[in-house]
Protein backbone atom coordinates (compact mmCIF):
# COMPACT_ATOMS: atom_id res chain seq x y z
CA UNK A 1 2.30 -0.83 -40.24
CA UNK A 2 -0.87 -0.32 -39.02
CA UNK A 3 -3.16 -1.61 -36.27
CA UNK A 4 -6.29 -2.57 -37.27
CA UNK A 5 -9.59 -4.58 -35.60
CA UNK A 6 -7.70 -5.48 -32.41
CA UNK A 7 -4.78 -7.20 -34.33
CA UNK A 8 -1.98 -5.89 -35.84
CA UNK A 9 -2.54 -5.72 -39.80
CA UNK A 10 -1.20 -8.84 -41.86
CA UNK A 11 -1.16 -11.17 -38.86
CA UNK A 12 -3.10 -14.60 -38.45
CA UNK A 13 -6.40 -13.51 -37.15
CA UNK A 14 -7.52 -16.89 -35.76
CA UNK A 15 -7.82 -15.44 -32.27
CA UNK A 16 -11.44 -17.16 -31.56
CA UNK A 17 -11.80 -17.63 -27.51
CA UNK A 18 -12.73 -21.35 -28.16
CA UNK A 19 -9.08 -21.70 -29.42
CA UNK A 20 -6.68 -22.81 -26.98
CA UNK A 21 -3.02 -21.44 -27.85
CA UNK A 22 0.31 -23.12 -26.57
CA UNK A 23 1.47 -19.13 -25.19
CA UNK A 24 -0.77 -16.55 -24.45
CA UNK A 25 1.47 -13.55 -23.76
CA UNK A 26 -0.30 -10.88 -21.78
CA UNK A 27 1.84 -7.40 -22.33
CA UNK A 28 2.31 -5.75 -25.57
CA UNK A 29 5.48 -4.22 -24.58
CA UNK A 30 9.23 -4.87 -25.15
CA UNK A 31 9.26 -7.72 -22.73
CA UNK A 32 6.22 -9.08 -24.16
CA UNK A 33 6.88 -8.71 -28.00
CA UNK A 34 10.13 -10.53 -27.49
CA UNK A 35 8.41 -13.83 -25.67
CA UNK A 36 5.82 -14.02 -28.36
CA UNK A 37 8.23 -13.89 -31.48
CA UNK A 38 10.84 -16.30 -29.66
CA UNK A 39 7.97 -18.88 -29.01
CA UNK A 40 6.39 -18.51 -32.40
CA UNK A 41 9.91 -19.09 -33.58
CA UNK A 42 9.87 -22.44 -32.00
CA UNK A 43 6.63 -23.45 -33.29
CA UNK A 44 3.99 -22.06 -30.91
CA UNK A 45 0.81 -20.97 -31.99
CA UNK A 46 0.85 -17.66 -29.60
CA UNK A 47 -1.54 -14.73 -28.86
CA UNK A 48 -0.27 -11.54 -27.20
CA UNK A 49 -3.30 -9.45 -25.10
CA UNK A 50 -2.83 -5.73 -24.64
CA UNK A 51 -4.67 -3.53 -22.79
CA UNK A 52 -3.88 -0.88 -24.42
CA UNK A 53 -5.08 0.32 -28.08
CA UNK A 54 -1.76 0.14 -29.88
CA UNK A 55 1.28 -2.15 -29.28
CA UNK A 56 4.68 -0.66 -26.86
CA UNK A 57 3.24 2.87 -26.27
CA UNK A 58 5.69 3.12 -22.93
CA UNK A 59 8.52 2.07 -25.49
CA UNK A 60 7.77 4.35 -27.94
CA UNK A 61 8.25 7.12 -25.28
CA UNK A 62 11.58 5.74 -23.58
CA UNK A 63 14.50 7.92 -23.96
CA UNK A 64 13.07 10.69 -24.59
CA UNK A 65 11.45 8.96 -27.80
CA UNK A 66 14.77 7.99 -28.92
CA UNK A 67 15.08 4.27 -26.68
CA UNK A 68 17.76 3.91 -24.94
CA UNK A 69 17.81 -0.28 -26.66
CA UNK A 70 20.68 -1.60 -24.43
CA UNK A 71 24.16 -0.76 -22.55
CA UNK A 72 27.16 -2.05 -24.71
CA UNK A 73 29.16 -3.33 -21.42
CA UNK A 74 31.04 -6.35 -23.09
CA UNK A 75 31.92 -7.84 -19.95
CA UNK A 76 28.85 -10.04 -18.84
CA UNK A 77 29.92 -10.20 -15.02
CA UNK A 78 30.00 -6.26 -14.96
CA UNK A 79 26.84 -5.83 -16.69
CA UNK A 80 24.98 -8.20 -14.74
CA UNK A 81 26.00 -6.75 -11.63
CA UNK A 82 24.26 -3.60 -12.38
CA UNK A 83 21.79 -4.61 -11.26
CA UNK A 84 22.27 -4.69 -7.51
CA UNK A 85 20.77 -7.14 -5.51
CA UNK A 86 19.24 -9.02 -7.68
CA UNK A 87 22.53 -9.80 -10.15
CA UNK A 88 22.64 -13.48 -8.57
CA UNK A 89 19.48 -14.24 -9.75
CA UNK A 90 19.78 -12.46 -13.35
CA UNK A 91 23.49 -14.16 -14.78
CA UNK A 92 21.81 -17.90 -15.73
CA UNK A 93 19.13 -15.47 -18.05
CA UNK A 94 21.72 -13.26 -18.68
CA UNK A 95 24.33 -15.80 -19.85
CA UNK A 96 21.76 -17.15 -22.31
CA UNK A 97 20.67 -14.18 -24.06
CA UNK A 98 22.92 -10.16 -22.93
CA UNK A 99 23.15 -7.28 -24.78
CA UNK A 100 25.25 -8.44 -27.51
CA UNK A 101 22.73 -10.81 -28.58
CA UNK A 102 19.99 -8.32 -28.54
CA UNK A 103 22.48 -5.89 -30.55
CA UNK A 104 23.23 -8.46 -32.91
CA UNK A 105 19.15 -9.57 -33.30
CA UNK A 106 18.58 -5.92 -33.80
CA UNK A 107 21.18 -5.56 -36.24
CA UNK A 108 20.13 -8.87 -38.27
CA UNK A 109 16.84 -7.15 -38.83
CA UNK A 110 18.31 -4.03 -40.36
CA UNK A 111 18.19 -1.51 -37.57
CA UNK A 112 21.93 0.02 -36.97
CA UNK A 113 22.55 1.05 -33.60
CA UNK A 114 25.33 3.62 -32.23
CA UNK A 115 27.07 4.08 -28.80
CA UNK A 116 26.90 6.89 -26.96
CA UNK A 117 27.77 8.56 -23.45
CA UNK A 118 28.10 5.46 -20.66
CA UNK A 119 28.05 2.89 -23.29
CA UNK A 120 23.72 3.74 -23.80
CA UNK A 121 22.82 2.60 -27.31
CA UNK A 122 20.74 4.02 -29.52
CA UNK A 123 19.02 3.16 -32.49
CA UNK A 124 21.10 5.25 -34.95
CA UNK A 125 17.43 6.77 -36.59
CA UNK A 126 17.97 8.58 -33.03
CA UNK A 127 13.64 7.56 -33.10
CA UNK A 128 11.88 4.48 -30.78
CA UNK A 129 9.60 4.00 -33.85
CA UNK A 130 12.64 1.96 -35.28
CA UNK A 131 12.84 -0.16 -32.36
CA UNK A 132 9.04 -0.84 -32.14
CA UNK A 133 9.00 -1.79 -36.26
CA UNK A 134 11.44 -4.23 -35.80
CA UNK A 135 9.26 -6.25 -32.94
CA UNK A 136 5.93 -5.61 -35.15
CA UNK A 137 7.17 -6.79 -38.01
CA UNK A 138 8.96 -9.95 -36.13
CA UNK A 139 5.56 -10.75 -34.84
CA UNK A 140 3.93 -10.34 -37.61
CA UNK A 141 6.01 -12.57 -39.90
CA UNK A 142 6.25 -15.48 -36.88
CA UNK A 143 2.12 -15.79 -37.29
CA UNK A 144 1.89 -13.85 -33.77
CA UNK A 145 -1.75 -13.05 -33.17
CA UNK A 146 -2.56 -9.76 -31.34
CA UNK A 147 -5.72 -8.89 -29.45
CA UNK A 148 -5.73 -4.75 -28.16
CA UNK A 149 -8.12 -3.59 -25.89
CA UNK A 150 -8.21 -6.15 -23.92
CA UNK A 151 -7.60 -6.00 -20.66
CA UNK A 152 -6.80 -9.25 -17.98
CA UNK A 153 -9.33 -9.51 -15.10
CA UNK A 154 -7.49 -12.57 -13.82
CA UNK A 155 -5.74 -15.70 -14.24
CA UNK A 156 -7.77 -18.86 -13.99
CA UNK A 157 -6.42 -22.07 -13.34
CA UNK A 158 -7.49 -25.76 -12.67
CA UNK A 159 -7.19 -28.09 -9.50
CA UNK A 160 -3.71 -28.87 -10.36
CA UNK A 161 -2.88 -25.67 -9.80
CA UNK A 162 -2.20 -25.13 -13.68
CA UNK A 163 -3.48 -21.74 -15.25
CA UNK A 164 -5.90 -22.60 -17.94
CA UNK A 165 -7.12 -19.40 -19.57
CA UNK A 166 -6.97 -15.46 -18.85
CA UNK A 167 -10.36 -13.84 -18.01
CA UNK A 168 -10.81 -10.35 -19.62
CA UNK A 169 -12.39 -7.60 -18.46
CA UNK A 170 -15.33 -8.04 -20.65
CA UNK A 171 -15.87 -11.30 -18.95
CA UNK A 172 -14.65 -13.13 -22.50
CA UNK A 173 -11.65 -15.72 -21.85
CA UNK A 174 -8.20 -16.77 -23.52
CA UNK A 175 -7.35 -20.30 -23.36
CA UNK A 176 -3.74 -21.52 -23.30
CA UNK A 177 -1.31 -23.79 -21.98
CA UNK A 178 1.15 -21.84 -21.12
CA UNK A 179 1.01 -18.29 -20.08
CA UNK A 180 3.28 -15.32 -20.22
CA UNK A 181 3.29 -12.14 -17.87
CA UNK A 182 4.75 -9.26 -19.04
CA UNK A 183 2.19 -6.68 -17.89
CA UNK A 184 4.91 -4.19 -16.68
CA UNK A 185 5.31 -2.50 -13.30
CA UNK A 186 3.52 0.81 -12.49
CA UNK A 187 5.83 3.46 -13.90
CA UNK A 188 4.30 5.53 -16.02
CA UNK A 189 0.57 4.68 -15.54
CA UNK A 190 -0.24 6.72 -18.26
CA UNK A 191 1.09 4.18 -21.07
CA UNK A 192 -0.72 1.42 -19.18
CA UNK A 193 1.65 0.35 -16.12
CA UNK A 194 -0.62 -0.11 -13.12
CA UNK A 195 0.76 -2.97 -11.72
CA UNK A 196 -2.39 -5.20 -12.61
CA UNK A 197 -0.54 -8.11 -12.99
CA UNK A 198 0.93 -7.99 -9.45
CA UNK A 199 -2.76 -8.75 -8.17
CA UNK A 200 -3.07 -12.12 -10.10
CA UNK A 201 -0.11 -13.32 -9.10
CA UNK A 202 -0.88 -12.66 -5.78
CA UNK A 203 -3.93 -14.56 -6.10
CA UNK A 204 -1.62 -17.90 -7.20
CA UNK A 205 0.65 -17.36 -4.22
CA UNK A 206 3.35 -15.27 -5.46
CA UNK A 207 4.96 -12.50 -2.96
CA UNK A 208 4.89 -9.19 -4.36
CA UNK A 209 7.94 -7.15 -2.67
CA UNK A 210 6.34 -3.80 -2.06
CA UNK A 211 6.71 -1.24 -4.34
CA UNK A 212 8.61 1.95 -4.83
CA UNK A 213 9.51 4.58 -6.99
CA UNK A 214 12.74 4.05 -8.65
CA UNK A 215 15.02 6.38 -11.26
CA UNK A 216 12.56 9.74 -10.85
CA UNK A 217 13.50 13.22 -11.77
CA UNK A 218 13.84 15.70 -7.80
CA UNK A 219 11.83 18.37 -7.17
CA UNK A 220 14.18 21.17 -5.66
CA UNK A 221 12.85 23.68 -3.37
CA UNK A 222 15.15 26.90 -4.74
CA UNK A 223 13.28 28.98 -6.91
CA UNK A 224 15.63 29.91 -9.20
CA UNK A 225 16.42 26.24 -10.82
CA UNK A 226 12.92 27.06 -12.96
CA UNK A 227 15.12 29.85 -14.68
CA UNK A 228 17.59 26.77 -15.89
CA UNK A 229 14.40 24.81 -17.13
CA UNK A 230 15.76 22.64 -20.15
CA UNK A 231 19.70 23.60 -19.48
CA UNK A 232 21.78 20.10 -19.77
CA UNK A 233 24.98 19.70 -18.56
CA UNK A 234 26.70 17.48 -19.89
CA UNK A 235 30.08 16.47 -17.23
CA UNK A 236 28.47 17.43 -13.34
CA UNK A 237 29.58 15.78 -10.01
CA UNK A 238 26.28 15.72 -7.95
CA UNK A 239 26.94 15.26 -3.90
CA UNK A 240 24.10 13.78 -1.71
CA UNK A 241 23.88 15.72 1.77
CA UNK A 242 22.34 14.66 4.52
CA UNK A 243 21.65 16.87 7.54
CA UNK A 244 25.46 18.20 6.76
CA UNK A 245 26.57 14.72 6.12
CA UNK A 246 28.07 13.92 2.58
CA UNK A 247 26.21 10.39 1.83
CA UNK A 248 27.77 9.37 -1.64
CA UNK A 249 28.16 11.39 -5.09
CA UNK A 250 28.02 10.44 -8.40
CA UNK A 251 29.18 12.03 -11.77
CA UNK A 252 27.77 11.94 -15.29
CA UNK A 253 25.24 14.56 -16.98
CA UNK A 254 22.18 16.60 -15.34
CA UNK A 255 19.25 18.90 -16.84
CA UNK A 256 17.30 21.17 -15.18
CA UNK A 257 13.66 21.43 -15.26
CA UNK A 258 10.51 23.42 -14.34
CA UNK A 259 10.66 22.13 -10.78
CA UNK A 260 13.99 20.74 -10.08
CA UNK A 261 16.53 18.14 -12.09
CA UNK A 262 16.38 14.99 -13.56
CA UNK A 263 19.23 12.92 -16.39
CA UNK A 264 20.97 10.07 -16.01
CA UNK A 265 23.09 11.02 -12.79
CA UNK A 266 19.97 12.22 -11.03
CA UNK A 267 17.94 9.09 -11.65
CA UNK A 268 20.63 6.76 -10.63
CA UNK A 269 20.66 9.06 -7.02
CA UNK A 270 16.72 9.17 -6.52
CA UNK A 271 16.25 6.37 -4.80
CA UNK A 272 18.99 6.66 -2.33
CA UNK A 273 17.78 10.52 -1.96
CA UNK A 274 13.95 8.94 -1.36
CA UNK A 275 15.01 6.69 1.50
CA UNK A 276 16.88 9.63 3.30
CA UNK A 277 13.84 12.02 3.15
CA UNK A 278 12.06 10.92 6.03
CA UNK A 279 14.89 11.13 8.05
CA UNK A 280 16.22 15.01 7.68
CA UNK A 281 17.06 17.66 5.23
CA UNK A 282 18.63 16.55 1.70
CA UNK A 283 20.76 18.60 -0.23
CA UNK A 284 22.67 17.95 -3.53
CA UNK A 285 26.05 19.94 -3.97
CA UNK A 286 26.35 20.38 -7.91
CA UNK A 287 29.93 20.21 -8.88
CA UNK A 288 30.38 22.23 -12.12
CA UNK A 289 33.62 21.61 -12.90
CA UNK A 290 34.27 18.39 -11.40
CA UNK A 291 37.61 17.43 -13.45
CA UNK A 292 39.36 20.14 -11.27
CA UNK A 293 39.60 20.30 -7.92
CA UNK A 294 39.43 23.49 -5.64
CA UNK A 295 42.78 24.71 -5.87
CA UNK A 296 42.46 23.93 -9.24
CA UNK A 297 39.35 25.61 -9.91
CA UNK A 298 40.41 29.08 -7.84
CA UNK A 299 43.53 28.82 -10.32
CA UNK A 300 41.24 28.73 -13.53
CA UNK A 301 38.91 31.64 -12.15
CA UNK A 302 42.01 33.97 -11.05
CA UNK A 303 43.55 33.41 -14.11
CA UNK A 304 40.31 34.39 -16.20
CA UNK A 305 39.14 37.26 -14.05
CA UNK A 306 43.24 38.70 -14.43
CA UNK A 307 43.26 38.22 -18.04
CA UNK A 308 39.85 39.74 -18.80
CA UNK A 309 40.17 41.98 -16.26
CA UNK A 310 38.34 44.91 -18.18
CA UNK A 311 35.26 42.86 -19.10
CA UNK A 312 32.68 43.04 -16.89
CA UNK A 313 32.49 39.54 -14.22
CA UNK A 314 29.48 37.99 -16.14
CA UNK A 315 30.76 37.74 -19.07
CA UNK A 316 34.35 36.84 -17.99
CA UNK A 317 32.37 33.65 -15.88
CA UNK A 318 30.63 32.77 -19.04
CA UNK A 319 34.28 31.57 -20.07
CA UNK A 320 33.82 28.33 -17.32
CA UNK A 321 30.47 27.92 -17.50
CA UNK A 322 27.05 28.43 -19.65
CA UNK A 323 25.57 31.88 -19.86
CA UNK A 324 22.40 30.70 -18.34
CA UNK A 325 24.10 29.46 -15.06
CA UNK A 326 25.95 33.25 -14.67
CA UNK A 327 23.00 35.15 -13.36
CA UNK A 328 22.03 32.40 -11.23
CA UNK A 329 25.47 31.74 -9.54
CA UNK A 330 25.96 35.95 -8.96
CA UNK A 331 22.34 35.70 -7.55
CA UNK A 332 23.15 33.05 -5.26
CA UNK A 333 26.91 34.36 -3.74
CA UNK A 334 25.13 38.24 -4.09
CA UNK A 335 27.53 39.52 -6.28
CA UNK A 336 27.15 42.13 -8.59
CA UNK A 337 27.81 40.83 -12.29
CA UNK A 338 27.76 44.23 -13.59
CA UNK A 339 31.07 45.07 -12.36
CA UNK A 340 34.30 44.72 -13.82
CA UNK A 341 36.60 41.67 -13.49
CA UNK A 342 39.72 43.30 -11.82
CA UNK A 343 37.05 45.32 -9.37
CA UNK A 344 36.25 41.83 -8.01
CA UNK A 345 36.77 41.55 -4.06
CA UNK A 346 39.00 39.09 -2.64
CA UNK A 347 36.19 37.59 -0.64
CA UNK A 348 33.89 37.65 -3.77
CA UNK A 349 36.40 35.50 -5.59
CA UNK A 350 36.63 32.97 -2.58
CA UNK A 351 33.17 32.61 -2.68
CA UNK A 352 32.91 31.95 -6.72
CA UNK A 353 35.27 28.93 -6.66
CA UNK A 354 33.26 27.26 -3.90
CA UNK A 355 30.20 27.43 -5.41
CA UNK A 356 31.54 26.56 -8.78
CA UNK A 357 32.44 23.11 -6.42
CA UNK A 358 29.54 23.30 -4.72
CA UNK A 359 25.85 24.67 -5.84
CA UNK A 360 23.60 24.04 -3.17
CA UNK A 361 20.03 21.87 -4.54
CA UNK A 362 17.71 21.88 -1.76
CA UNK A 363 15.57 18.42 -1.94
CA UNK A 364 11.72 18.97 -1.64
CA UNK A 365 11.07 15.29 -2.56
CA UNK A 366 10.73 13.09 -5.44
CA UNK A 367 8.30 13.47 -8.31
CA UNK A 368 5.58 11.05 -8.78
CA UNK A 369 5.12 7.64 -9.93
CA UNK A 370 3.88 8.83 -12.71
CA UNK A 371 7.73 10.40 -13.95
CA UNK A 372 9.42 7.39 -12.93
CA UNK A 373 11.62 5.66 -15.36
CA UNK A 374 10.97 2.05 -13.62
CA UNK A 375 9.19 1.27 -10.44
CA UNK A 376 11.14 -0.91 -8.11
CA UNK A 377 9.29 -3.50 -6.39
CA UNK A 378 7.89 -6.64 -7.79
CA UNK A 379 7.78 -10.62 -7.51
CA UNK A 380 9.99 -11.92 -5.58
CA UNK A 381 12.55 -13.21 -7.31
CA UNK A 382 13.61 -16.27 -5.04
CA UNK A 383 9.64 -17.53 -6.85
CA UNK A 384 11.23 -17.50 -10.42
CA UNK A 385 13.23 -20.18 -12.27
CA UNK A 386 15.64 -17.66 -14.41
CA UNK A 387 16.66 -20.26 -16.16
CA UNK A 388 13.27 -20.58 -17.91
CA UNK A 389 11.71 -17.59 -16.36
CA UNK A 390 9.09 -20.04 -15.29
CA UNK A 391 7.46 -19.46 -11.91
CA UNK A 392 8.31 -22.17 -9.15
CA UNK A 393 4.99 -22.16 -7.97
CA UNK A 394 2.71 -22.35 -11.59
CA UNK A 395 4.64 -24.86 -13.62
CA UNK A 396 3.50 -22.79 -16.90
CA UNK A 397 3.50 -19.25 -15.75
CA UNK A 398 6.67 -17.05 -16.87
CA UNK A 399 7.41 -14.02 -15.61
CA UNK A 400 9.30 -11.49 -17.13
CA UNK A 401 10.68 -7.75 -17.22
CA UNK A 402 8.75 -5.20 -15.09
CA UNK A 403 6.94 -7.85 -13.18
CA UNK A 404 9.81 -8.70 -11.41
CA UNK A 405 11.35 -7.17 -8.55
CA UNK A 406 14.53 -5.71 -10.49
CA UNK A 407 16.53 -2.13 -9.96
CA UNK A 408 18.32 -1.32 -12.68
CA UNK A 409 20.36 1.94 -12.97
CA UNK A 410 19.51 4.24 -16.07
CA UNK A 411 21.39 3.54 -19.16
CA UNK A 412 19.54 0.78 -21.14
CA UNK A 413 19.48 -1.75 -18.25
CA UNK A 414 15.85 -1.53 -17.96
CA UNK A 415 15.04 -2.60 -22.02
CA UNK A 416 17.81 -5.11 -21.63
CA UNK A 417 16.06 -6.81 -19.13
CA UNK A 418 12.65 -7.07 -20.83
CA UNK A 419 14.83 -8.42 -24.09
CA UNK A 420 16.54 -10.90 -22.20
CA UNK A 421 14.08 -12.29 -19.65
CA UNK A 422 11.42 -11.80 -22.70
CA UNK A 423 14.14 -13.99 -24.76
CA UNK A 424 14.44 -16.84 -22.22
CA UNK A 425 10.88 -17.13 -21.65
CA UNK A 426 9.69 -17.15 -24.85
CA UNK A 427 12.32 -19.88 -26.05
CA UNK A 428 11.16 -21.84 -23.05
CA UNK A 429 7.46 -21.63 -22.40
CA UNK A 430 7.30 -23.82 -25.48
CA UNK A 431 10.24 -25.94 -26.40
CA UNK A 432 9.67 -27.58 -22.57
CA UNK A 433 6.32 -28.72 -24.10
């Protein structure tokens, strides 16, 4: 499906400025592609701006490229609260549209999904594309009319206070009578998430929470994690120190990288690690074998070392964890690999098992805003009716996904809030009419 003369191909083009739509949807991403096709279902005529040459370019890239779609939690109470702090606000949206109604949409268009690790679902292409042809096709069959390249300046509205048309960059204007934000946050600036939107808003009175970077890959400071670059492991117990003191832990799966670590486990730690930074030296303790503990652990190693006691000790520690992680852990305790298993000190064996529970990750920081997942930070949600998704101060502005000021953990929480809020609005900003 292609993308051609600022529309996408086969769709109404009737997008003249002296128009004025019912929704004007500004955000060609998930959040955005689900308002439009929910209000053209009810009989809008709607227009979606993007900035950006091509429709969901941050959503083709989620996951790795394979989009994480949802979180199959079937219990709506637990999957609501989530998303800490703000789950009070989220359940009325929530109850109206949760994951298994965006499964079951998905499915009803032909794209199977499967459940992995944590309850994350995937489209089962294992490919974003599939996600992304779903919505384009949606909006294309629902008469949604699509204008790229083009940029909001601002939001204009009347003396009433009512937004009447968005002002482009090139000084051109929308018209509509209700409007729909779903610019995004600024994760990821690269895919078009600058956080524009949060400066019109702030124009019409809304409080933007400050913003801060939320589920981002570590940079370590030990030089030898760049020799694990691209190493995944899979079942890890990671340990947040503080100047000595253990501040919380968390276990799930971790990869290594050029500069430090980043996976699920690590993303859902970063912004507790970011807020202790300032205030002394963070270290992560990497538990290798977490479904053991110590004695446990000294019990598997003795074993090992006493059964392959004429093999030399690297390749007799390959037999608990991955050959890339040998070298490293001999480096670290200073033992000599090269030597055979039954050879092995006392003291060198002592010192094995505890950092098998314990590999010390020294924190330099957190990587930038550009390699967050999400940005935390946002409008205030207090400002929102999430029953509509309608602002309480612009009786036809709706907010929705990244806009708001939502932390979500890793896992598909993030895409389930754009389909839901993106839902709710979209139903609403014209059936109120």
């Amino acid at each position: 499906m292609g993308l051609v003369c600022g529309r996408v191909e086969g769709m109404k083009d009737d997008a003249k400025l002296e128009k004025i739509w019912d929704v004007v949807v500004i955000g060609g991403g998930p959040a955005g592609m689900m308002a439009a096709i929910q209000a053209a279902i009810k009989g809008a005529s709607v227009i979606l701006l993007e900035k950006n040459s091509g429709l969901g370019k941050k959503l083709l890239i989620t996951g790795g490229g394979r989009c994480n779609v949802t979180n199959a939690e079937p219990e709506l109470r637990k999957l609501v609260g989530r998303y800490k702090g703000s789950d009070q606000f989220l359940f009325s949206a929530f109850s109206q549209y949760d994951n298994q109604g965006a499964l079951a949409w998905f499915h009803s268009q032909g794209m199977p999904t499967k459940v992995e690790n944590e309850g994350r679902v995937f489209p089962a292409s294992n490919t974003a594309r599939s996600v992304w042809e779903v919505l384009v096709r949606e909006m294309e069959k629902s008469g949604v009319a699509v204008r790229l390249n083009s940029a909001v300046q601002e939001l204009v509205s009347d003396q009433r206070g009512l937004i009447t048309s968005a002002r482009l960059v090139d000084g051109s204007e929308v018209a509509g009578r209700s409007f729909i934000v779903a610019a995004g946050g600024s994760a990821r600036p690269e895919t078009g998430s600058t956080g524009d939107a949060w400066a019109w808003l702030k124009q019409l009175g809304h409080t933007i929470i400050p913003v801060s970077r939320a589920l981002v890959p570590i940079a370590i400071k030990d030089k030898w994690v760049k020799k694990l670059a691209g190493l995944t492991l899979p079942d890890i117990k990671l340990t947040i120190v503080l100047d000595g003191k253990r501040e919380g832990s968390r276990k799930g799966k971790l990869l290594f990288t050029h500069v430090g670590v980043t996976g699920p486990t690590v993303l859902n730690m970063s912004r507790s690690i970011g807020e202790m930074l300032p205030y002394g030296d963070v270290t992560l303790l990497l538990d290798l074998l977490p479904a053991s503990d110590h004695g446990g652990v000294k019990e598997k190693l003795y074993e090992i070392l006493n059964k392959e006691s004429n093999k030399k000790l690297k390749n007799s520690l390959a037999m608990l964890v991955p050959v890339a992680l040998v070298q490293v852990l001999l480096e670290i305790a200073g033992i000599d690999g090269e030597q055979f298993s039954h050879s092995v000190k006392r003291e060198e064996r002592v010192a094995l098992v505890a950092l098998l529970k314990a590999v010390p990750l020294r924190v330099q920081g957190l990587l930038g805003e550009d390699k967050a997942v999400v940005s935390s930070g946002g409008v205030a949600l207090g400002e929102v009716d999430f029953k509509t998704m309608r602002s309480r101060l612009v009786p036809n502005l709706y907010i929705v996904g990244d806009v708001l000021n939502v932390d979500r953990p890793s896992g598909g929480y993030s895409l389930q809030l754009c389909w839901t809020t993106g839902f709710v609005a979209g139903a609403s900003s014209w059936s109120e009419k």
